[in-house]
Protein backbone atom coordinates (compact mmCIF):
# COMPACT_ATOMS: atom_id res chain seq x y z
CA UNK A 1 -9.79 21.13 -30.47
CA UNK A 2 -9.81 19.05 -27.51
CA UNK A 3 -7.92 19.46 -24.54
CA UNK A 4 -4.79 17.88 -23.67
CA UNK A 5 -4.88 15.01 -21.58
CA UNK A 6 -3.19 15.96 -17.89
CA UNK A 7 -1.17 12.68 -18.32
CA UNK A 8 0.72 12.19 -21.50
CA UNK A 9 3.00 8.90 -21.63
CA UNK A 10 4.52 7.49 -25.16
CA UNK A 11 6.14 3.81 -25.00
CA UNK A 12 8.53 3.60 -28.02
CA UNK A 13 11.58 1.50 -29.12
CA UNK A 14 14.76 2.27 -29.61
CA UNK A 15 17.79 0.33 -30.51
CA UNK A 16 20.32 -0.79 -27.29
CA UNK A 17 23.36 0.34 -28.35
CA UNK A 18 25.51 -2.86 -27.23
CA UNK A 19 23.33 -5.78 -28.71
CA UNK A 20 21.45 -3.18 -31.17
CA UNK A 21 18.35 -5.02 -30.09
CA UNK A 22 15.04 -3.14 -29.68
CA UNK A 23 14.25 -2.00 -26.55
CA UNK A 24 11.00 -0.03 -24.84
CA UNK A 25 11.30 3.29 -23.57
CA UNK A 26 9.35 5.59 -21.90
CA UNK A 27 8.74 9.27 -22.69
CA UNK A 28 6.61 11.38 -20.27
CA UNK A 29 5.22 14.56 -23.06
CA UNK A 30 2.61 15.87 -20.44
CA UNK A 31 2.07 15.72 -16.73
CA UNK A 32 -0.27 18.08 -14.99
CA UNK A 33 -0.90 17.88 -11.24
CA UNK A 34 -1.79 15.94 -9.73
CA UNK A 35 -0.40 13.12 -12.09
CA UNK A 36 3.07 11.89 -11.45
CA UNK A 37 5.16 9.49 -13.42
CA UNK A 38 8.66 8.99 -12.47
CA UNK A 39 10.15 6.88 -15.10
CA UNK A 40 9.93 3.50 -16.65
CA UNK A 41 11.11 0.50 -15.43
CA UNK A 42 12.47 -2.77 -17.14
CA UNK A 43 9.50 -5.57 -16.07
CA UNK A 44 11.09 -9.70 -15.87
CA UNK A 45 8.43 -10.22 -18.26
CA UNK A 46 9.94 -8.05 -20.85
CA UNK A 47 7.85 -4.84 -20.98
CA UNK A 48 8.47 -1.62 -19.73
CA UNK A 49 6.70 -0.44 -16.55
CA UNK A 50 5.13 3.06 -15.45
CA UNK A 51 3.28 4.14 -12.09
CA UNK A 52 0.49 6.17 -12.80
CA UNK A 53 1.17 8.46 -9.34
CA UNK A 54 -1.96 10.54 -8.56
CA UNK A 55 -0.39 13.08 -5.77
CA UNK A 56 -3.92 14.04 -4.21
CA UNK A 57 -4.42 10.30 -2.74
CA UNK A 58 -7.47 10.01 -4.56
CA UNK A 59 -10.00 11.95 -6.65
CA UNK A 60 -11.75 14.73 -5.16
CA UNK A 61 -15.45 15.38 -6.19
CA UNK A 62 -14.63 18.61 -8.75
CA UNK A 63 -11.84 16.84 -10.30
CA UNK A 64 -11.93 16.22 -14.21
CA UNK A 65 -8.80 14.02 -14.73
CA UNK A 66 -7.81 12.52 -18.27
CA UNK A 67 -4.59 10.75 -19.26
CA UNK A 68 -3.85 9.43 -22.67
CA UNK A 69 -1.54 5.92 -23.37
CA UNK A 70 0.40 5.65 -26.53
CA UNK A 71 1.94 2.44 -27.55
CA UNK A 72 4.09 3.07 -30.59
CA UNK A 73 5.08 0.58 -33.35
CA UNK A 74 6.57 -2.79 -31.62
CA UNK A 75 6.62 -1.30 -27.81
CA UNK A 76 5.89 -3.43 -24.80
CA UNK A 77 4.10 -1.86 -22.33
CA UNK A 78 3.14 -2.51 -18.96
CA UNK A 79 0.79 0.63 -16.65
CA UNK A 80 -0.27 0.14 -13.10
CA UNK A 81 -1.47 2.22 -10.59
CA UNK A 82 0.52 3.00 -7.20
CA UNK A 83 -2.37 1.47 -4.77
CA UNK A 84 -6.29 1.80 -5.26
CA UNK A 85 -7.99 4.81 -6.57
CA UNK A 86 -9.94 5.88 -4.26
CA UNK A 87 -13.01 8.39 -4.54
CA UNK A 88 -14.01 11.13 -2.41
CA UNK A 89 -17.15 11.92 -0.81
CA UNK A 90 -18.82 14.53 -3.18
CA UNK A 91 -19.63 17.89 -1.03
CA UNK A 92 -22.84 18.82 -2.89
CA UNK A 93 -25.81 16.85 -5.63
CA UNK A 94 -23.34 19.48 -8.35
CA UNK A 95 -20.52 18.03 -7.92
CA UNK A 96 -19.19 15.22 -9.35
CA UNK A 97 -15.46 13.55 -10.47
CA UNK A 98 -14.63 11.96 -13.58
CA UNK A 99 -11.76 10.58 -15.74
CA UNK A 100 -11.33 9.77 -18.71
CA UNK A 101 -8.83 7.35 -20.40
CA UNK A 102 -7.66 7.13 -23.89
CA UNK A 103 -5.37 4.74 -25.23
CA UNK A 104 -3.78 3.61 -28.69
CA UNK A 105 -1.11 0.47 -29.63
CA UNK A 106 0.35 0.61 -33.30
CA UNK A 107 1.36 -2.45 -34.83
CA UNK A 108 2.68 -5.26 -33.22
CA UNK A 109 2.60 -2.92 -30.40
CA UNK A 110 1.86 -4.78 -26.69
CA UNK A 111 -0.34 -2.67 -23.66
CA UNK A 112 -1.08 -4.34 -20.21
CA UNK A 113 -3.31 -1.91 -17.92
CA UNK A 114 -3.17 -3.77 -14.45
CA UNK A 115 -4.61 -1.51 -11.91
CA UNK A 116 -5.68 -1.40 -8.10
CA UNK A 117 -9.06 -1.60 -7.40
CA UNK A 118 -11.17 1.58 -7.23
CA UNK A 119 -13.14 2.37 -3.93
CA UNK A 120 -16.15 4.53 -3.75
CA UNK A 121 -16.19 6.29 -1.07
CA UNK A 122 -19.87 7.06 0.98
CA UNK A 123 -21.37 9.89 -0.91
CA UNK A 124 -19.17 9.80 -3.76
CA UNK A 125 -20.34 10.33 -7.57
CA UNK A 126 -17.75 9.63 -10.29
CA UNK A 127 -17.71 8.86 -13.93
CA UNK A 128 -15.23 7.13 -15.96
CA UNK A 129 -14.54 7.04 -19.60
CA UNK A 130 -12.07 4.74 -21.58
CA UNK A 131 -11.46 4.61 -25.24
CA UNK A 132 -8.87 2.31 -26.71
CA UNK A 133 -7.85 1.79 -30.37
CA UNK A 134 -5.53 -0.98 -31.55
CA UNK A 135 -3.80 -1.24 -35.25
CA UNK A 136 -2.65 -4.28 -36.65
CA UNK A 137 -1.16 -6.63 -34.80
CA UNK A 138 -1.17 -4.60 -31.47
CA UNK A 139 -2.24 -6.64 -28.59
CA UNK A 140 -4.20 -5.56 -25.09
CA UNK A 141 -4.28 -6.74 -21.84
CA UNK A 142 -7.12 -4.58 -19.78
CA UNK A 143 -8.53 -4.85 -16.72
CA UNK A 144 -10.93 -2.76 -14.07
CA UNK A 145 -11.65 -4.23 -10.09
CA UNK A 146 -14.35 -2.42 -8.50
CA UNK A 147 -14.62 -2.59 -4.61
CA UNK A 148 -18.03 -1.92 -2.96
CA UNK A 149 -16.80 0.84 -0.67
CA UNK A 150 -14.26 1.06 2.18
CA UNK A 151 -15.49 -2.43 3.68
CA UNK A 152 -13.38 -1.79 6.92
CA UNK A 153 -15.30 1.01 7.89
CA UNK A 154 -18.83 -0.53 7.01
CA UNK A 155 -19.43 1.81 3.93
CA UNK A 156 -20.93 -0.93 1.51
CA UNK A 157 -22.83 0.75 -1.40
CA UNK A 158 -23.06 4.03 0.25
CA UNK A 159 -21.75 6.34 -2.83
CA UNK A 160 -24.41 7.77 -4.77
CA UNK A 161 -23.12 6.73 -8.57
CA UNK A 162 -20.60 5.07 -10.57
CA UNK A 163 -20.79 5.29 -13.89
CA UNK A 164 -18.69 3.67 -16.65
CA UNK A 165 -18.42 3.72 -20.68
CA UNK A 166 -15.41 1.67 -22.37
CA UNK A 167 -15.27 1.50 -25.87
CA UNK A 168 -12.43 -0.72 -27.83
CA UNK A 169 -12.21 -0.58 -31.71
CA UNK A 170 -9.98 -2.03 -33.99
CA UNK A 171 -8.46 0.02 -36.88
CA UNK A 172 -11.54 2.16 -36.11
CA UNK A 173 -14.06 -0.68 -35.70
CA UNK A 174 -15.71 -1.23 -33.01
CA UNK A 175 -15.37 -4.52 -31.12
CA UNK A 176 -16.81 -3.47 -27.80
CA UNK A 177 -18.91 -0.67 -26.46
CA UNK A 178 -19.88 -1.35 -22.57
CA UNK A 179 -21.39 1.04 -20.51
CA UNK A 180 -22.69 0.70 -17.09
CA UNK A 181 -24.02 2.84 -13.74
CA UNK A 182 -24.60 1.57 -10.36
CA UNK A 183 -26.79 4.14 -7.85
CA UNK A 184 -27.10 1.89 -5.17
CA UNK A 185 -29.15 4.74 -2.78
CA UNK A 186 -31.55 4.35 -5.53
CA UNK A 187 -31.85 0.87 -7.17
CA UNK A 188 -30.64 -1.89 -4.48
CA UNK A 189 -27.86 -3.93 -5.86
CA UNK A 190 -28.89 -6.91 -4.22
CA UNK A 191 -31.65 -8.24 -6.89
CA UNK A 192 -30.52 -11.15 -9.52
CA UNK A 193 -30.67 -8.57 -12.62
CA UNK A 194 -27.95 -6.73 -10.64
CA UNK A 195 -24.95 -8.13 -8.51
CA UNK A 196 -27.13 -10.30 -6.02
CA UNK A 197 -25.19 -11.66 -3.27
CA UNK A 198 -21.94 -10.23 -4.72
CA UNK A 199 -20.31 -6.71 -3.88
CA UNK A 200 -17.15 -7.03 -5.84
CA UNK A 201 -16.85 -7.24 -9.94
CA UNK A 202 -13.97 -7.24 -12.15
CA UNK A 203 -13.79 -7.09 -15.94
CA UNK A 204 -10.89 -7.75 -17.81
CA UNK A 205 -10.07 -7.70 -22.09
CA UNK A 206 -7.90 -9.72 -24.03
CA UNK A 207 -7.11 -8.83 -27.53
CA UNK A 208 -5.09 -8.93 -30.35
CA UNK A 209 -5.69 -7.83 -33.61
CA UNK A 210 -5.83 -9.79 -36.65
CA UNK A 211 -6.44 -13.00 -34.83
CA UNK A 212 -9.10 -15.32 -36.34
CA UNK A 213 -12.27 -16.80 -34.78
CA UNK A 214 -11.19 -20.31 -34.40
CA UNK A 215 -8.17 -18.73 -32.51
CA UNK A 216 -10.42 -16.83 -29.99
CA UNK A 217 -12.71 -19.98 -29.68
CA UNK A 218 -10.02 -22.12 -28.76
CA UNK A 219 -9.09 -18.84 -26.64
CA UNK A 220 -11.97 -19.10 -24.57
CA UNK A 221 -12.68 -22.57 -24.07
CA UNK A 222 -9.08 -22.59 -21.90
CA UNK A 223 -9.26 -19.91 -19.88
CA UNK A 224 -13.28 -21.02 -19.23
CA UNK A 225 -11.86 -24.22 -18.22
CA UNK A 226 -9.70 -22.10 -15.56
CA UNK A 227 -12.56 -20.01 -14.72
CA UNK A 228 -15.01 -23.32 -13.90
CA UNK A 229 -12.42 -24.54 -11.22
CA UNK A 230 -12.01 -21.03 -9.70
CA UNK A 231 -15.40 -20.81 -9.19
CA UNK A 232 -17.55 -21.30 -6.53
CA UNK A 233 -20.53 -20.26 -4.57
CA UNK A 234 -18.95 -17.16 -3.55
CA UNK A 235 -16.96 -16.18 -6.61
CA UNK A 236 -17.97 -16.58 -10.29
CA UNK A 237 -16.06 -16.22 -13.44
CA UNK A 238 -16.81 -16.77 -17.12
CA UNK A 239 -15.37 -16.17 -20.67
CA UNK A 240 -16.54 -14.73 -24.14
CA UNK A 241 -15.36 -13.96 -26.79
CA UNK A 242 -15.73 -10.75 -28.73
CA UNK A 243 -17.32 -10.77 -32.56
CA UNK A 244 -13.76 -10.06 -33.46
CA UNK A 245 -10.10 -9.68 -31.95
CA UNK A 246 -10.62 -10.99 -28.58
CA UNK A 247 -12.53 -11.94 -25.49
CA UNK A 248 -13.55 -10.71 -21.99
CA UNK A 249 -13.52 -12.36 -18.80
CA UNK A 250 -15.80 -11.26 -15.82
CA UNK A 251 -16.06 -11.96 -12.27
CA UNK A 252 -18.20 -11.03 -9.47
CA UNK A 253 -17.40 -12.17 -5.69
CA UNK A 254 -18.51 -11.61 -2.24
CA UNK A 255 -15.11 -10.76 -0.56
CA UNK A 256 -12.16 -8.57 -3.23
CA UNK A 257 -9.36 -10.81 -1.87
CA UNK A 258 -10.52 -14.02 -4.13
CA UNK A 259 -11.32 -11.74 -6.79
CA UNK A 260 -8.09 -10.24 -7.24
CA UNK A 261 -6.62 -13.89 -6.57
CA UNK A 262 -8.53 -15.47 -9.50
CA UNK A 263 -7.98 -12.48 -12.06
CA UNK A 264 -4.00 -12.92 -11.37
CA UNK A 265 -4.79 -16.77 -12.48
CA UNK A 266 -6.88 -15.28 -15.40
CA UNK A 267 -4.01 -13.17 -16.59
CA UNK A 268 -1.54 -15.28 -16.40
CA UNK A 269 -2.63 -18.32 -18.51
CA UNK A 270 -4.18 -15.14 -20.84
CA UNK A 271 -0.96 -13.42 -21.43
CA UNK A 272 0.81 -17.01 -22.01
CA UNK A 273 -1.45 -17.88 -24.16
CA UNK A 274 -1.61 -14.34 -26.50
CA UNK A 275 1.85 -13.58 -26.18
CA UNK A 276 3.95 -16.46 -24.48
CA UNK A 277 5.33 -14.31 -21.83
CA UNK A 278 4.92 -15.21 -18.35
CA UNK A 279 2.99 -12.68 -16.34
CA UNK A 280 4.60 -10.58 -13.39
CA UNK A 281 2.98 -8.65 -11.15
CA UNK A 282 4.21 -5.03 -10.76
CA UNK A 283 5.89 -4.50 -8.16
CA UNK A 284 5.18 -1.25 -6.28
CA UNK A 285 8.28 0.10 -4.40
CA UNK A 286 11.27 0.48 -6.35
């Protein structure tokens, strides 16, 4: 049996007792140290927010963090982080941080991940893990901003590794498996077969289940229309679509403030489009 995750939060609807209109609530079933989740909170754009709170500032290089996401039947969802996740400088070759993410929306069920960037610390080794499974109907908004490194203090590609694996599956079939590790100590980033000029990447997946090709075609040739005008010679962005379910959208740039700039843009023509509610950004202090 596995372990249970250190972060446990269920979105689920329940009936307003005035209008007896479904509504999304939050329950917290596990939080370990040092996750923190205070409550959720109504978004304008009709979901229910949650701060994912890590209390140690960042992760430290023995840490082995894990939280698990469940969208229930017909819940609206939205998770963010409370600033950027940063990791630690590891103290020793040993020792090395990881997390691991696990997420599932049931039918008609709506999840929107939007978090911070992540920054690598100098001498910093970290893996993470994400595994997502939709049912029918359930719809996903994800997205992941890497930073090189803490720019203002001239640490560019100075960790040791990063390491990714995402996997997405639809009632148990697989629709995406990506996995990815950058050692830039040992292999220089800088070549064309890597990230070249750029020192900033973003990934972000749009899905919902049950849609047809034509629908995802259609799908991508807007949002690649957005992501040709965006684009210059210090930021690209491009679209395409999965063999099923959905697409992903991708973007590398010299500097993170365009980046995160031109993923907002992304998002919100994506989340009009799949759903035909207007995207908000999270606010942070409540």
């Amino acid at each position: 049996m596995s372990e249970a995750p250190g972060l446990h939060l269920s979105f689920e609807t329940l009936a307003d007792s005035e209008t007896a209109a479904p509504r999304t609530i939050l329950r917290v079933k596990q939080q370990r140290p040092p996750w923190r989740v205070v409550r959720g909170f109504p978004a304008p754009s009709g979901e229910t927010l949650a701060h994912i709170h890590n209390l140690s500032g960042g992760i430290l290089d023995r840490d082995a963090l894990s939280f698990q996401i469940d969208v229930l039947p017909g819940a609206q969802a939205q998770v963010t982080s409370t600033g950027a996740t940063r990791i630690y400088r590891s103290r020793s070759p040993e020792h090395s941080a990881s997390q691991i993410a696990t997420a599932e929306v049931h039918e008609r069920g709506y999840l929107e991940y939007v978090p911070d960037q992540l920054i690598p610390f100098a001498g910093s080794r970290f893996t993470q893990a994400t595994r997502i499974q939709l049912r029918p109907g359930a719809s996903l908004i994800w997205w992941d901003r890497i930073a090189p490194g803490r720019e203002a203090s001239g640490e560019l590609f100075r960790y040791d590794s990063l390491s990714s694996s995402f996997e997405l599956s639809v009632c148990g079939q697989p629709i995406a498996i990506e996995r990815w590790t950058v050692e830039p100590l040992l292999r220089g980033v800088g070549s064309i077969a890597r990230l070249g000029p750029f020192r900033h990447f973003a990934s972000c997946y749009v899905c919902k289940a049950g849609q047809p090709a034509p629908f995802w075609r259609s799908f991508e040739n807007r949002l690649q229309e957005i992501a040709d005008r965006i684009s210059n010679p210090e930021i690209l962005w491009g679209v395409t679509s999965l063999r099923a379910h959905g697409l992903v959208i991708r973007g590398v740039s010299v500097n993170g403030r365009p980046l995160a700039e031109g993923l907002i843009e992304l998002w919100k023509a994506a989340k009009w489009q799949l759903c035909g509610r207007l995207a908000t950004i999270p606010r942070k202090i409540h």
